[in-house]
N, C-alpha and C. Protein backbone atom coordinates (compact mmCIF):
# COMPACT_ATOMS: atom_id res chain seq x y z
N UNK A 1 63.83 87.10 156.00
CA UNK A 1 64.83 86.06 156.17
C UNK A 1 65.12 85.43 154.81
N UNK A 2 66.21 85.04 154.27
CA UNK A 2 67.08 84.36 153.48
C UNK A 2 66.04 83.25 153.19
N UNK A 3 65.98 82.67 151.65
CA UNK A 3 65.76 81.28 151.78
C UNK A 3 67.06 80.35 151.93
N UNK A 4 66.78 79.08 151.49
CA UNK A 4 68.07 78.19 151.80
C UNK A 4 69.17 78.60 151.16
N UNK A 5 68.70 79.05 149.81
CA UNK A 5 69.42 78.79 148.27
C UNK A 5 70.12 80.33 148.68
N UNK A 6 69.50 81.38 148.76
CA UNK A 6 70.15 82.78 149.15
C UNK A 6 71.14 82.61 150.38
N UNK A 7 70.82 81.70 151.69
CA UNK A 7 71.61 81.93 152.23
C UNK A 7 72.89 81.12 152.10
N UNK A 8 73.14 80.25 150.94
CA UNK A 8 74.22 79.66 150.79
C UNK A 8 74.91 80.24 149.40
N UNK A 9 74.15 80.73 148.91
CA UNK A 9 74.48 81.31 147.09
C UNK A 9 76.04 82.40 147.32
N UNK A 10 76.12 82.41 146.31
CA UNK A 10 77.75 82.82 145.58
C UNK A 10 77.63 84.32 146.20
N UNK A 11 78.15 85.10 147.34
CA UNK A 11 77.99 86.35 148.05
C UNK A 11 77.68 86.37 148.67
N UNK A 12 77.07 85.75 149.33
CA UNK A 12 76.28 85.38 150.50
C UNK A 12 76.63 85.42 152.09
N UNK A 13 76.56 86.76 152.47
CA UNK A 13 76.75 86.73 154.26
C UNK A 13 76.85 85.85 155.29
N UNK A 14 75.87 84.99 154.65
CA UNK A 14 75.68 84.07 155.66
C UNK A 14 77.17 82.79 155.99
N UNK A 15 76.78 82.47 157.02
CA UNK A 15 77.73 82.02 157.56
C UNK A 15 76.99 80.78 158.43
N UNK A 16 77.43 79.32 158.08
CA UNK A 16 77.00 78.10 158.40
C UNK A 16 77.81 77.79 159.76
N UNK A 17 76.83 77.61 161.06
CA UNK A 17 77.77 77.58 162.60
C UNK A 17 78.10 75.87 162.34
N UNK A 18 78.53 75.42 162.96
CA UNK A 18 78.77 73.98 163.70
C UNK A 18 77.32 73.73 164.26
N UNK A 19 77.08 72.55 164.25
CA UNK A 19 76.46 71.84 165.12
C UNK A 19 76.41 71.93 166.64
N UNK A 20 77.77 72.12 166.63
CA UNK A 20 77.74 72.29 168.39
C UNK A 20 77.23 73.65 168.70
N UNK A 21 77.54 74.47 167.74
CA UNK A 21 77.14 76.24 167.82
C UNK A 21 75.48 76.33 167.76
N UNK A 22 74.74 75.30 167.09
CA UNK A 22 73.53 75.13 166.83
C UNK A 22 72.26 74.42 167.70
N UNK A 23 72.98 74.01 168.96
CA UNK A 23 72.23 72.49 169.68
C UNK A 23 71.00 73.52 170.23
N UNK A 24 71.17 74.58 170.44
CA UNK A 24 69.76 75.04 171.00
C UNK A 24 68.57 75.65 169.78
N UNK A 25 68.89 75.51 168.79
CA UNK A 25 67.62 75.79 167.58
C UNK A 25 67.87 74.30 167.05
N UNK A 26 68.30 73.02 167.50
CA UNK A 26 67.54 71.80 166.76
C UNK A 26 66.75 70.79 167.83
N UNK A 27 65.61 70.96 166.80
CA UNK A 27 64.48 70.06 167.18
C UNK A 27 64.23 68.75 167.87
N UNK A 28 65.97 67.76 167.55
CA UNK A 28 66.04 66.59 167.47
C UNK A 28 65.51 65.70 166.58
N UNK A 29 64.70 66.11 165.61
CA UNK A 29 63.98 65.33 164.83
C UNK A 29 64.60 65.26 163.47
N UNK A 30 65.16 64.06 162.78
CA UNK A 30 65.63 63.98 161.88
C UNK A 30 67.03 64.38 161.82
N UNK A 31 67.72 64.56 160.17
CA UNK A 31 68.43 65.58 160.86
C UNK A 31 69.18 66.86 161.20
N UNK A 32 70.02 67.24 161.97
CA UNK A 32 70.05 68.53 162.49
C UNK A 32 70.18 69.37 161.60
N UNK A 33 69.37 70.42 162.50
CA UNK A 33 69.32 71.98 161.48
C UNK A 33 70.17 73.03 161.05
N UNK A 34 70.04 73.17 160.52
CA UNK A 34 70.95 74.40 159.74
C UNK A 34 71.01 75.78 160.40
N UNK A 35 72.01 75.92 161.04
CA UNK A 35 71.88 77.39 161.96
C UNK A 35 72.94 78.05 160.85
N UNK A 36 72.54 79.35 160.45
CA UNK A 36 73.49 80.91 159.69
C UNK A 36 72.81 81.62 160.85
N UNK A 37 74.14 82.31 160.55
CA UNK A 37 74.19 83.73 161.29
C UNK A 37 74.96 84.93 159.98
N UNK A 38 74.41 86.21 160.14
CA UNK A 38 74.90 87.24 159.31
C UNK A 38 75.64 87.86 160.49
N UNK A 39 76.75 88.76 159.40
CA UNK A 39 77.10 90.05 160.29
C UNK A 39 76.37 90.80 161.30
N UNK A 40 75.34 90.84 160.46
CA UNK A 40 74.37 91.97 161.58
C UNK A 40 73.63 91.59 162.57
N UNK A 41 73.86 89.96 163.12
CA UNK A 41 73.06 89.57 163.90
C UNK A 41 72.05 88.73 163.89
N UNK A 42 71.77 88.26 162.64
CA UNK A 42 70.35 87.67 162.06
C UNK A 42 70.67 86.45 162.22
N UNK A 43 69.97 85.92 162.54
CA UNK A 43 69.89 84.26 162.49
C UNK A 43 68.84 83.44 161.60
N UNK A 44 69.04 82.76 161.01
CA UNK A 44 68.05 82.01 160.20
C UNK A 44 68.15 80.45 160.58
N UNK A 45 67.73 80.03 160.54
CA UNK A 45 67.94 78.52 160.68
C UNK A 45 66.69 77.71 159.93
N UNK A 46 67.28 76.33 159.61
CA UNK A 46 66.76 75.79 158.23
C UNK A 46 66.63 74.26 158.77
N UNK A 47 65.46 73.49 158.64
CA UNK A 47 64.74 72.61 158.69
C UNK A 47 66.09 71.74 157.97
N UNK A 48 67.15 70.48 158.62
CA UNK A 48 67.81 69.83 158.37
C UNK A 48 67.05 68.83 157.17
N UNK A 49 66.26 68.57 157.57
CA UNK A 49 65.62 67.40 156.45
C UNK A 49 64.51 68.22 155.44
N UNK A 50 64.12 69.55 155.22
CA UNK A 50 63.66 69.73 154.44
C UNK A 50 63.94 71.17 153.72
N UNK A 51 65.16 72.14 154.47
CA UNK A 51 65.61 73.16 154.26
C UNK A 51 64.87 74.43 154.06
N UNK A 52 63.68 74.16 155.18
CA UNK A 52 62.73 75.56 155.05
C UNK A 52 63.18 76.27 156.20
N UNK A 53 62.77 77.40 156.37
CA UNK A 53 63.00 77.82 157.63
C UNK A 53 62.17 77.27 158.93
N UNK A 54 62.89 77.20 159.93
CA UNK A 54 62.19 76.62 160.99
C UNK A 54 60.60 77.35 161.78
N UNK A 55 59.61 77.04 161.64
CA UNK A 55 58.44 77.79 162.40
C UNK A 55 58.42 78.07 163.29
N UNK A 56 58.90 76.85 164.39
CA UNK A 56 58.42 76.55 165.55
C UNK A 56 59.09 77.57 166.28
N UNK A 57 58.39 78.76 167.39
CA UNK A 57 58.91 79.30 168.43
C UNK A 57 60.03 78.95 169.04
N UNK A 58 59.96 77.77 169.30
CA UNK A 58 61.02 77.41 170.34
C UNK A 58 62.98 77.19 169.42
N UNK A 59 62.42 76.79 168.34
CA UNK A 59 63.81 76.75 167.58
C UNK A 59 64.46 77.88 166.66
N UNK A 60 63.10 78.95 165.95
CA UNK A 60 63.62 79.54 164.69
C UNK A 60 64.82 80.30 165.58
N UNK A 61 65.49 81.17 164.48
CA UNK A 61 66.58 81.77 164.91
C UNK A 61 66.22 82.78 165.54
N UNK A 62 67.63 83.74 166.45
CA UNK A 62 66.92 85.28 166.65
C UNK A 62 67.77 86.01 166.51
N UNK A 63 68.31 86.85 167.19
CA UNK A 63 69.42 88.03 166.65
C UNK A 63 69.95 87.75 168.12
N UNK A 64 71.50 87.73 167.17
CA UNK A 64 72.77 87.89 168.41
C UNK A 64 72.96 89.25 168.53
N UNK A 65 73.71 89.70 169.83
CA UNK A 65 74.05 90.94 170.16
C UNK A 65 75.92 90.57 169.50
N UNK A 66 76.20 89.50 170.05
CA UNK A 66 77.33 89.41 169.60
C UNK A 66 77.36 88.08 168.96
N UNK A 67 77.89 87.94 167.59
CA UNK A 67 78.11 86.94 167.00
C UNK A 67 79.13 86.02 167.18
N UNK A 68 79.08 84.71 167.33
CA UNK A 68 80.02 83.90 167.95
C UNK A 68 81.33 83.49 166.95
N UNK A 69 82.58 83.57 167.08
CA UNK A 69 83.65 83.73 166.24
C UNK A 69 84.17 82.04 165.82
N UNK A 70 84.70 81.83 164.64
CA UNK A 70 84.97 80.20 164.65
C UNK A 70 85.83 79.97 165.03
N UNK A 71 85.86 78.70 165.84
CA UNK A 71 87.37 77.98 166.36
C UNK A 71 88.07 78.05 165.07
N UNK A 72 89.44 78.60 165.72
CA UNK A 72 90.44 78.08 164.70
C UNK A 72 90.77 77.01 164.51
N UNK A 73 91.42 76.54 163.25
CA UNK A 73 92.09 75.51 162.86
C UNK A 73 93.28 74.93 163.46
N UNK A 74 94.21 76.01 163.89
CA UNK A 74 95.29 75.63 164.06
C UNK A 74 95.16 76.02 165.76
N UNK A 75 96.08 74.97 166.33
CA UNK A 75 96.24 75.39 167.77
C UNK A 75 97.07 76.46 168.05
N UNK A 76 97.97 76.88 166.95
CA UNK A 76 99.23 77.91 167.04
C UNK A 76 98.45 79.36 166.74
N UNK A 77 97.13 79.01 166.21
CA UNK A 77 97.06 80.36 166.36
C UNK A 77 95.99 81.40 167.67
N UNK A 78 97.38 81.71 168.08
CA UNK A 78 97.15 82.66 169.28
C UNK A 78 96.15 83.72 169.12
N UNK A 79 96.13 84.56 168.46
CA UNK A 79 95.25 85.65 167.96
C UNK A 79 93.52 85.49 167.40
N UNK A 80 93.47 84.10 166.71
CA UNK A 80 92.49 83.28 166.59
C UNK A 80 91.74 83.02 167.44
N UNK A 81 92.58 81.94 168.51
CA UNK A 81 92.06 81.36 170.06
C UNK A 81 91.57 82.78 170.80
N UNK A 82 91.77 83.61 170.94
CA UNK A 82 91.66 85.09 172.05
C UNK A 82 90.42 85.53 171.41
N UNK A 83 90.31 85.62 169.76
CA UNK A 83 89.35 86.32 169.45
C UNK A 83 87.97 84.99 169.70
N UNK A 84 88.02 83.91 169.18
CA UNK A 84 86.83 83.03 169.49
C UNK A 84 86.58 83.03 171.24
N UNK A 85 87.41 83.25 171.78
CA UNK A 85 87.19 82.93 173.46
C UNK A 85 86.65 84.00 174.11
N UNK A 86 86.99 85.32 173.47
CA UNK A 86 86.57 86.53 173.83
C UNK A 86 85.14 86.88 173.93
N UNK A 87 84.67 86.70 172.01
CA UNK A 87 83.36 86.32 171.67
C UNK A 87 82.22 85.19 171.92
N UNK A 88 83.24 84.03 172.25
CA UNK A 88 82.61 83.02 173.16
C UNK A 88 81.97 83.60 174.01
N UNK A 89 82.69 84.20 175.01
CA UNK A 89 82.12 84.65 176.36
C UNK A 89 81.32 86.17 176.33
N UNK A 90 81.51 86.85 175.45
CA UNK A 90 80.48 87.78 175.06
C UNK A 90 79.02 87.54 174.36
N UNK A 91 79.34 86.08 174.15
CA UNK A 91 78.17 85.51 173.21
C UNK A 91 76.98 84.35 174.22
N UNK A 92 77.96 84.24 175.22
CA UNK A 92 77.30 83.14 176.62
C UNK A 92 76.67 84.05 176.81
N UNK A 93 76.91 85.60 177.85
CA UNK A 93 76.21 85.96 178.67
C UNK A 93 75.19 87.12 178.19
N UNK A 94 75.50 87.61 176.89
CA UNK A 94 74.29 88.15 176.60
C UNK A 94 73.57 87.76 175.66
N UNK A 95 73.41 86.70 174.71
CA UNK A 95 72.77 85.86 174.16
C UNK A 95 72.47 84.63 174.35
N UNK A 96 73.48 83.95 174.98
CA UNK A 96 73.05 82.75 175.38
C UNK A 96 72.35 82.28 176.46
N UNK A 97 72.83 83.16 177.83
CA UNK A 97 72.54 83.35 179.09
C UNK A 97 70.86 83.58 179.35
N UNK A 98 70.48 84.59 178.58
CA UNK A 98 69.36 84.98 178.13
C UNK A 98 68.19 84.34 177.91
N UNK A 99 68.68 83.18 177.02
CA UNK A 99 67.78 82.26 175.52
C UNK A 99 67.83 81.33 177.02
N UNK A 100 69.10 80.84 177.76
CA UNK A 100 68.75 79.90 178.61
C UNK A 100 67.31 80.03 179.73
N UNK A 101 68.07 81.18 180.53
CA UNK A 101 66.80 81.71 181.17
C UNK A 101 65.39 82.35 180.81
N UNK A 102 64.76 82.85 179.38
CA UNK A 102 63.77 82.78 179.57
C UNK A 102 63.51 82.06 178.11
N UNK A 103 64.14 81.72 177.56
CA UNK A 103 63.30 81.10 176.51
C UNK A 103 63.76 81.69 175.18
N UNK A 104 63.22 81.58 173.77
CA UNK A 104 63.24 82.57 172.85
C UNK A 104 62.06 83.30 173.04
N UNK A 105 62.60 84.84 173.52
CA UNK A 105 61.49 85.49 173.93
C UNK A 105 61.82 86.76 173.34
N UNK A 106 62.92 87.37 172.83
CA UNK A 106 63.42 88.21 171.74
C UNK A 106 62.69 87.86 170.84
N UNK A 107 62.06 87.54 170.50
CA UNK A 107 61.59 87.29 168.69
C UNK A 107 62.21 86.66 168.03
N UNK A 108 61.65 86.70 166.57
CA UNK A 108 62.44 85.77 165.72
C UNK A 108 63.85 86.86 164.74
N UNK A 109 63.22 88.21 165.34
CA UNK A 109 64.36 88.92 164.22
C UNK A 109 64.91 90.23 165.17
């Protein structure tokens, strides 16, 4: 896994979700954590108040089957909205659906 500095540095795959994209890897404590996701699925997530990677079972990251797409900016864009809504819902039921019902039980990678 990435440290902080790699996963934000100049080339860098990684890709910083929203907060709202993140509510199930933060702890509540302090504050909220840093969820990336790569192309390939990887998730890392990073200790909000101290930028290590997270230990704890229940929060570190794990691998998406499908990676979740960003809301667009603009409401006009049609092609945007279809592709985040698509992946939205490809991203609920076999990654999210999952993590709900049993836990992080995939691993951390």
């Amino acid at each position: 896994m990435p440290s902080y500095g790699q996963a934000t540095g100049e080339g860098s795959q990684w890709n910083l979700l929203s907060p709202e994209e993140s509510v199930f890897h933060d702890d509540g404590v302090g504050n909220a954590e840093l969820k990336y996701i790569h192309p390939d699925g990887r998730e890392a997530v990073f200790n909000g108040d101290t930028l290590e990677l997270l230990a704890h079972p229940e929060y570190i990251g794990t691998y998406n089957y499908v990676n979740p797409a960003p809301k667009p900016q603009n409401w006009y864009n049609v092609g945007g909205w279809g592709v985040w809504a698509g992946k939205g819902l490809a991203h609920g039921l076999v990654d999210v659906a999952p993590y709900l019902v049993g836990g992080n039980v995939r691993g951390p990678y």
